[in-house]
C-alpha atoms as a PDB file:
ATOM      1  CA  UNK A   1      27.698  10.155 -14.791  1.00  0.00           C
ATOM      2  CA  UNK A   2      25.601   8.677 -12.356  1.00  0.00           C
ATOM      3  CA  UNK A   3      25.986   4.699 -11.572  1.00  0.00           C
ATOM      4  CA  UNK A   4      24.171   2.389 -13.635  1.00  0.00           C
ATOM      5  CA  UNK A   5      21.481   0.940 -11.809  1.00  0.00           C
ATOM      6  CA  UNK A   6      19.468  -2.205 -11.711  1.00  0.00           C
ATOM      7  CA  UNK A   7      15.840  -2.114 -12.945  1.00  0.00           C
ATOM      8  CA  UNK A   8      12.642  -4.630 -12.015  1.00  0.00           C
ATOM      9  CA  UNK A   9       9.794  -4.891 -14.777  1.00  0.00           C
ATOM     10  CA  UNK A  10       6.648  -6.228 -12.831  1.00  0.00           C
ATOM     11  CA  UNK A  11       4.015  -7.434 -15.278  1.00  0.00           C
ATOM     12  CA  UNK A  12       1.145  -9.146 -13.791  1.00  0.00           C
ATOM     13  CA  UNK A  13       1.461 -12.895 -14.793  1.00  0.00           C
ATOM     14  CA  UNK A  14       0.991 -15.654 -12.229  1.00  0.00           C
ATOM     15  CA  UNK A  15       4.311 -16.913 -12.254  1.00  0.00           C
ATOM     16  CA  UNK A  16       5.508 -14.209 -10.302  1.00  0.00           C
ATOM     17  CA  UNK A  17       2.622 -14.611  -7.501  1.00  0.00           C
ATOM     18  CA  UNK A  18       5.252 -16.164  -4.943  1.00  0.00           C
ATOM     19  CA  UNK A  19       7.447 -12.884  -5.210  1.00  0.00           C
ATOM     20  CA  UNK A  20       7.408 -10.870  -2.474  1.00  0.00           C
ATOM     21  CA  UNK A  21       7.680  -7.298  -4.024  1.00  0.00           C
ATOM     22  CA  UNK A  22       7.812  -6.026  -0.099  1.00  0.00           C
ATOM     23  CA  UNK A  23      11.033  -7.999   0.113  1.00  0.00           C
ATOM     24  CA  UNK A  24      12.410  -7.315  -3.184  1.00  0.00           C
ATOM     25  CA  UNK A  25      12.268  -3.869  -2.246  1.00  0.00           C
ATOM     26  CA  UNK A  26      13.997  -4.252   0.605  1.00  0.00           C
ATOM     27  CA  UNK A  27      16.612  -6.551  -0.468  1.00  0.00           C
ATOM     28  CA  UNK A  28      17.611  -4.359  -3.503  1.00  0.00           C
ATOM     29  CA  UNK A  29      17.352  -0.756  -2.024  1.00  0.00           C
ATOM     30  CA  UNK A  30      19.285   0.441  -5.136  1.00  0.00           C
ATOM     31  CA  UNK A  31      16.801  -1.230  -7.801  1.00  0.00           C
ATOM     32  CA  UNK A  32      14.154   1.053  -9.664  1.00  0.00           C
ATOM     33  CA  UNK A  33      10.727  -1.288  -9.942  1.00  0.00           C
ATOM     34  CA  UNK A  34       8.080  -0.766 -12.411  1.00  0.00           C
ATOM     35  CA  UNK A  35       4.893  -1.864 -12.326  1.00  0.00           C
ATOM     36  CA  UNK A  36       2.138  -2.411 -14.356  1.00  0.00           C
ATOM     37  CA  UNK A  37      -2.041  -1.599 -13.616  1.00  0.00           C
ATOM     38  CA  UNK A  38      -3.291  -2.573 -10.399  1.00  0.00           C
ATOM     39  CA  UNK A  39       0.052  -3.511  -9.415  1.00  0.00           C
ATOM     40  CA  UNK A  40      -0.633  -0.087  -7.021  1.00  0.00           C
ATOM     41  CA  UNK A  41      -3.335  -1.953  -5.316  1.00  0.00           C
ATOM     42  CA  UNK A  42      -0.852  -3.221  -3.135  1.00  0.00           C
ATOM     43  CA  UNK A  43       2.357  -2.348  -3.859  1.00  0.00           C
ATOM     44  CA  UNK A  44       3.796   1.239  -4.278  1.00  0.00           C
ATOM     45  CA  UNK A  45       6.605   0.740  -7.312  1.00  0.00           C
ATOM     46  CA  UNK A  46       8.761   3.426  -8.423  1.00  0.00           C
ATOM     47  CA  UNK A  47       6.784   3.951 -11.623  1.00  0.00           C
ATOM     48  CA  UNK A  48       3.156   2.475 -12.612  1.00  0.00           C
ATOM     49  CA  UNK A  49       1.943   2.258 -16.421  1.00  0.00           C
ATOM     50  CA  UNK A  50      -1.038   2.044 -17.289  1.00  0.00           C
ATOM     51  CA  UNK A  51      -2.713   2.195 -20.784  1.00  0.00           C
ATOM     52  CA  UNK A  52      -5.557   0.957 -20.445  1.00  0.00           C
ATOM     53  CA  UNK A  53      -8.240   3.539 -20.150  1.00  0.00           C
ATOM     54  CA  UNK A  54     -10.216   1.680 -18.061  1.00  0.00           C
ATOM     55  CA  UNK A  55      -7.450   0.917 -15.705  1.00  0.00           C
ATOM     56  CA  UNK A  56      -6.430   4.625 -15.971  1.00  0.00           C
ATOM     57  CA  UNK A  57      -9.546   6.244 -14.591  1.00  0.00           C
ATOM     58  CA  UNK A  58      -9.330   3.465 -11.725  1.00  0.00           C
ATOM     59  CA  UNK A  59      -6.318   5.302 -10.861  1.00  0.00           C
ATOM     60  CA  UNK A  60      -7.465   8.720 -11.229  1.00  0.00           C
ATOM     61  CA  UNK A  61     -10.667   7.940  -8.740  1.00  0.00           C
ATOM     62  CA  UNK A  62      -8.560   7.100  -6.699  1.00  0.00           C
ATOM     63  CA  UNK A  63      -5.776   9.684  -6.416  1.00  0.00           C
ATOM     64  CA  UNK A  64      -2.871   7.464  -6.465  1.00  0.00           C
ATOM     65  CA  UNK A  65      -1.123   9.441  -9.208  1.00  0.00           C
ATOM     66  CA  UNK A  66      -1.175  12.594  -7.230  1.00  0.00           C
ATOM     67  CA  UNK A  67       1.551  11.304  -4.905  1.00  0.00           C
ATOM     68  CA  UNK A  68       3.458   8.970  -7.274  1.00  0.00           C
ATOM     69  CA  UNK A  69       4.871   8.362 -10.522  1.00  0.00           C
ATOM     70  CA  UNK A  70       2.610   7.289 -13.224  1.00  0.00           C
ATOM     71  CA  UNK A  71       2.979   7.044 -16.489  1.00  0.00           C
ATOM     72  CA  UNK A  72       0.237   6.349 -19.430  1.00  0.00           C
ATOM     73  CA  UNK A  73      -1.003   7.560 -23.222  1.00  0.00           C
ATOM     74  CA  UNK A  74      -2.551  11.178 -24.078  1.00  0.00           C
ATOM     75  CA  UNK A  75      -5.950  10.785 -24.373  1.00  0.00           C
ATOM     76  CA  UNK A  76      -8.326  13.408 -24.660  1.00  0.00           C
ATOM     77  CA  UNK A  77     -10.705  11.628 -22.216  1.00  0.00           C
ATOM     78  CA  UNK A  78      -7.758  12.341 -19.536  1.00  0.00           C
ATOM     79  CA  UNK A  79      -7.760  16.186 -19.481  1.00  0.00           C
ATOM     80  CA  UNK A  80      -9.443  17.014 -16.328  1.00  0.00           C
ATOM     81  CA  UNK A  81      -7.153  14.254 -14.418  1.00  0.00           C
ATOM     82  CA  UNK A  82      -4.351  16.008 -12.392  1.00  0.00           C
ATOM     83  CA  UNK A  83      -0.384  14.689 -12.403  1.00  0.00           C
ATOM     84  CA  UNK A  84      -0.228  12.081 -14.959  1.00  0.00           C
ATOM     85  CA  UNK A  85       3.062  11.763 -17.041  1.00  0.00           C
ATOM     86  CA  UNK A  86       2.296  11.014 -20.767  1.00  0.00           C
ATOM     87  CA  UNK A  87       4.679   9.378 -23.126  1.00  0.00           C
ATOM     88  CA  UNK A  88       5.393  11.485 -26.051  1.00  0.00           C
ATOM     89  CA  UNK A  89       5.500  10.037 -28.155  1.00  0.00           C
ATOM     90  CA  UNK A  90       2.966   7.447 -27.592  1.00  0.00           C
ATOM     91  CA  UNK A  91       4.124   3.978 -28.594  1.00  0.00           C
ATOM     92  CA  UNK A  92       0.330   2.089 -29.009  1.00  0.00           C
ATOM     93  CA  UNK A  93       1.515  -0.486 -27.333  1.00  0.00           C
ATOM     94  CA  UNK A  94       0.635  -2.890 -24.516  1.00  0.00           C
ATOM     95  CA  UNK A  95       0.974  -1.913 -20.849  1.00  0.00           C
ATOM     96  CA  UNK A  96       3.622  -4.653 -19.999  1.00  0.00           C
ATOM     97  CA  UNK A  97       6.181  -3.930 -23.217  1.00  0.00           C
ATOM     98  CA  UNK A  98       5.485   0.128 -22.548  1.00  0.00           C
ATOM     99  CA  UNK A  99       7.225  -0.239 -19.009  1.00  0.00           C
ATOM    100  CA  UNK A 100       9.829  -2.373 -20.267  1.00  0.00           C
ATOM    101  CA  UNK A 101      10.400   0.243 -22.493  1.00  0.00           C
ATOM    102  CA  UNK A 102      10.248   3.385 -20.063  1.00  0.00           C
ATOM    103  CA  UNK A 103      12.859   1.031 -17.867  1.00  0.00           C
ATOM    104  CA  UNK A 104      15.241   0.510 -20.966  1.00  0.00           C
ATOM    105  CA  UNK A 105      15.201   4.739 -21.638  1.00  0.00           C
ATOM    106  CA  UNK A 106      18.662   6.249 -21.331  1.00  0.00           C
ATOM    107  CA  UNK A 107      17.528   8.797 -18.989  1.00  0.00           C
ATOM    108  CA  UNK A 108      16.625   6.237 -16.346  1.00  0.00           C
ATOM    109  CA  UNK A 109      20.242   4.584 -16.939  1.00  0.00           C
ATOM    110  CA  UNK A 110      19.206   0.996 -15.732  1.00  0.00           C
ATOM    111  CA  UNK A 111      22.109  -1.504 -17.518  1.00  0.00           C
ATOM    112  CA  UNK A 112      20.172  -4.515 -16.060  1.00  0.00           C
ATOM    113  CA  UNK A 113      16.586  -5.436 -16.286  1.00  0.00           C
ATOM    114  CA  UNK A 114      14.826  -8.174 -14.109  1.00  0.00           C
ATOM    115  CA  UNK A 115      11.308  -8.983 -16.061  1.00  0.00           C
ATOM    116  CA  UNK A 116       8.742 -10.690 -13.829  1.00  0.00           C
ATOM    117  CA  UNK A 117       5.068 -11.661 -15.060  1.00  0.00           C
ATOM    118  CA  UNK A 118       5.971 -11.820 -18.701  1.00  0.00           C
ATOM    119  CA  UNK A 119       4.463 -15.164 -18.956  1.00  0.00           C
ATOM    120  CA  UNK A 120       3.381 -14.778 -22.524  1.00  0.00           C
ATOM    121  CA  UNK A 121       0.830 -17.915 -22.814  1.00  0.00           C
ATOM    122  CA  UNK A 122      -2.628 -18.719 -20.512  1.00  0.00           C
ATOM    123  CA  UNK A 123      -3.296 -20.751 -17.566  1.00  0.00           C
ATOM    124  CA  UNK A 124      -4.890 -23.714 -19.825  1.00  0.00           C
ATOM    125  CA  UNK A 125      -5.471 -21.204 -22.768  1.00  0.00           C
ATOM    126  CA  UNK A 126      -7.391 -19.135 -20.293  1.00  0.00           C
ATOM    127  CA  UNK A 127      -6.343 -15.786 -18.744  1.00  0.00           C
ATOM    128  CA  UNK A 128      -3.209 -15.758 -17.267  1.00  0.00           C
ATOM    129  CA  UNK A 129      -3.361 -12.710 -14.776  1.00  0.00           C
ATOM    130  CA  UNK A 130      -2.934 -12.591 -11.093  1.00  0.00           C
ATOM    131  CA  UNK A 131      -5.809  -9.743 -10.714  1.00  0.00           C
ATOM    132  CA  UNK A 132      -8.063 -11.421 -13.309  1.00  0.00           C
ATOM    133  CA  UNK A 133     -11.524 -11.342 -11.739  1.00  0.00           C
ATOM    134  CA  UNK A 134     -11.420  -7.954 -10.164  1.00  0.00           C
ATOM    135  CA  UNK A 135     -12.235  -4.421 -11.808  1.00  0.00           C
ATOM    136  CA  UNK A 136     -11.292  -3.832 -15.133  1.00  0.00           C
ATOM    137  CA  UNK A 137      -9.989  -7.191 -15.647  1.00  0.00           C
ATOM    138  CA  UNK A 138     -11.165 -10.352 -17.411  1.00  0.00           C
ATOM    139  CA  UNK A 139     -12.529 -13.430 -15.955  1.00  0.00           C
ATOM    140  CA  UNK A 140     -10.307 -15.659 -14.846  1.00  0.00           C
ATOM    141  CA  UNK A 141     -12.458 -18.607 -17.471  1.00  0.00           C
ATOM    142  CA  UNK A 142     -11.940 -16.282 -20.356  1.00  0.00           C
ATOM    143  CA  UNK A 143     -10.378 -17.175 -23.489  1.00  0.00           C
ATOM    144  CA  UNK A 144      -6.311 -16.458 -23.025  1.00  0.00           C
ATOM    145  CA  UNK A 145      -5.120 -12.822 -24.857  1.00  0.00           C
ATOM    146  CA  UNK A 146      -3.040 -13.750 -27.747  1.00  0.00           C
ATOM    147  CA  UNK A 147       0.448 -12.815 -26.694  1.00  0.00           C
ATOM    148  CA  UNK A 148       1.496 -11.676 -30.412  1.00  0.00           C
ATOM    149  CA  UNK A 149       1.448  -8.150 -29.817  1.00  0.00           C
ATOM    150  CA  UNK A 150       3.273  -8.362 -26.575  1.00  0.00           C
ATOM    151  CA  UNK A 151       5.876 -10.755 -27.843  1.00  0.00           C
ATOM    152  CA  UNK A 152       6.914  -8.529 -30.727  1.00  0.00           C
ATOM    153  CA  UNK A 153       7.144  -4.864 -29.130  1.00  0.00           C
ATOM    154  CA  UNK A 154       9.134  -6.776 -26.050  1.00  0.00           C
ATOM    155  CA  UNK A 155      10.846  -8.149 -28.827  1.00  0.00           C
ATOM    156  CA  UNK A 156      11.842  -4.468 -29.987  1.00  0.00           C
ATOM    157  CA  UNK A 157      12.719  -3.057 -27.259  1.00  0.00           C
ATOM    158  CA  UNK A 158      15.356  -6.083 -26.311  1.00  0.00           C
ATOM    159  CA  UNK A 159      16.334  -5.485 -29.762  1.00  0.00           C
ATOM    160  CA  UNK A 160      17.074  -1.822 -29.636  1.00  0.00           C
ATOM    161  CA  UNK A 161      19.364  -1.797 -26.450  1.00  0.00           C
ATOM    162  CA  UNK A 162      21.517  -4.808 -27.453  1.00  0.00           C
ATOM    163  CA  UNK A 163      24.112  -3.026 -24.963  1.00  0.00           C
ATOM    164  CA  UNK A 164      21.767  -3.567 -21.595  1.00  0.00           C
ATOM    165  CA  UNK A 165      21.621  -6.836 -20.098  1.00  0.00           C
ATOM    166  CA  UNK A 166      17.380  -8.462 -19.425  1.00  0.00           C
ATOM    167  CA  UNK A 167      16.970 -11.408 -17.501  1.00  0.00           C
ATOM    168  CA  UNK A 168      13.170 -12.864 -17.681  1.00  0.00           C
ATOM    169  CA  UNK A 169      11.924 -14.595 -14.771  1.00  0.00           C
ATOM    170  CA  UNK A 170       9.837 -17.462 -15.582  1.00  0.00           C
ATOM    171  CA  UNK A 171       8.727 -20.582 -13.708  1.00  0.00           C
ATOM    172  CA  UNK A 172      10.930 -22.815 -14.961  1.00  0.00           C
ATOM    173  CA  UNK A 173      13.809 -22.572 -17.183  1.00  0.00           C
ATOM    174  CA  UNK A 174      12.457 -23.955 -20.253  1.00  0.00           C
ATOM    175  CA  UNK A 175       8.962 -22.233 -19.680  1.00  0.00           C
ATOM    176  CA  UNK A 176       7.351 -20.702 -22.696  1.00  0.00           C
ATOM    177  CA  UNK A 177       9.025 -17.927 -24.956  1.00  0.00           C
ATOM    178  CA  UNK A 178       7.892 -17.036 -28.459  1.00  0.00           C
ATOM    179  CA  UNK A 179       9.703 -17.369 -31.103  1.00  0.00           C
ATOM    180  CA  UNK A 180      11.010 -14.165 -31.665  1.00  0.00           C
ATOM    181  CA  UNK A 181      12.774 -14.091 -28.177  1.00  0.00           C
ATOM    182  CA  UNK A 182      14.915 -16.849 -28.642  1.00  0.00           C
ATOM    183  CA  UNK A 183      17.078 -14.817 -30.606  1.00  0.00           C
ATOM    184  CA  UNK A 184      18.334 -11.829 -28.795  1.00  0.00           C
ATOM    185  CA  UNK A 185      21.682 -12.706 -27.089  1.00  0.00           C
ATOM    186  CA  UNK A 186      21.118 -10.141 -24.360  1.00  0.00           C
ATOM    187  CA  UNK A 187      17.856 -11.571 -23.237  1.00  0.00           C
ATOM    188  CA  UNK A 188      18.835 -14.320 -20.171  1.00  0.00           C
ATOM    189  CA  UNK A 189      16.440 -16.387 -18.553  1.00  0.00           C
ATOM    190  CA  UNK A 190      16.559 -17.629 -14.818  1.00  0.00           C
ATOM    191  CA  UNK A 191      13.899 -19.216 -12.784  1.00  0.00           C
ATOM    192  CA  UNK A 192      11.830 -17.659 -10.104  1.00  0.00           C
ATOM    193  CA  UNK A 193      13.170 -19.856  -7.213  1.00  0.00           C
ATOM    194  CA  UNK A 194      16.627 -18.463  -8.299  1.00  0.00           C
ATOM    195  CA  UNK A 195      15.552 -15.240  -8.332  1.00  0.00           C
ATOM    196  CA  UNK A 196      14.340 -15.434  -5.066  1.00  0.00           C
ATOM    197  CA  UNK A 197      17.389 -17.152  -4.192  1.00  0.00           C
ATOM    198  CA  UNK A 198      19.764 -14.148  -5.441  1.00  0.00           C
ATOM    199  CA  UNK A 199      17.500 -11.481  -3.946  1.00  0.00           C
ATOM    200  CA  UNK A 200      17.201 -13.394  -0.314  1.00  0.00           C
ATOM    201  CA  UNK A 201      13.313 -13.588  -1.212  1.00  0.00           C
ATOM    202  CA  UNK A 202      11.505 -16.038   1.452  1.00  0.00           C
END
């Protein structure tokens, strides 16, 4: 069987802004990274999900899937786009909690999980997103997204592979978690200064 492998979860959050993703990469040659929506704006990670269909036909205009691995919902307004993967089945969920999930499958045998940009709650109850303000993305003065739905299917997925090990990156080490987190003993929590720290991040 191949060697288990370590596995990077990039959701789009501002507390991971100060992460270089260039470095990461380089640093951890052997780690699998996947990213979330216009994460491929600047950054080529292993796998991208997207759900959104908004987000989605971004992606198709601009050919990015044709020459990398991305991953998003049927939909019948997708069938003339070329070389998108589609879950089957399809979960329903969020974008950041779907790649968690692809990251956690047996399949892509990943025994420890890095998640970066869950930050759950706004930036002063507004939108909490590093690309908020561009295309296909709120403004940055909207009213925060209730983190409900995110909370709970991250919740099940951390739930259902009690035997990997997840490690949340957060801005500081008593930053916000819902509720339904705090109980799963195989979710860890370290800050982002010591993950940069352990991955030689500058």
């Amino acid at each position: 069987m191949a060697r288990a492998t370590t596995a990077f979860v990039v959701g789009n959050g501002t507390s991971r802004l100060s992460i270089d993703l260039h470095q990461l990469r380089k640093n951890a040659p052997h780690g699998k990274i996947y990213g979330c929506n216009a994460l491929y704006r600047e950054f080529e990670p292993d796998y991208l999900v997207a759900v959104d269909s908004k987000m989605v036909t971004e992606i198709n205009r601009t050919g990015w899937q044709l020459t990398h691995e991305v991953w998003t919902n049927p939909n019948k307004a997708y069938k003339t786009f070329n070389k998108f993967n589609y879950f089957d089945p399809s979960l329903g969920w969020s974008t950041g909690p779907t790649a968690l999930n692809l990251a956690s499958e047996e399949k892509h045998n990943n025994q420890e999980i890095y998640i970066l940009g869950f930050d759950y709650e706004g930036t002063n109850n507004k939108v909490n997103n590093i690309y908020a303000d561009t295309e296909n993305y709120k403004k940055s003065s909207a009213q925060a997204t209730y983190h409900g739905n995110w909370a709970r299917q991250t919740g099940i997925v951390i739930q259902k592979n009690s035997h990997k090990r997840y490690i949340r990156v957060a801005m500081e080490r008593e930053a916000f978690l819902p509720d339904n987190l705090k109980v799963w003993g195989n979710l860890h929590h370290m800050t982002v200064q010591d993950f940069k720290d352990l991955f030689k991040i500058l």
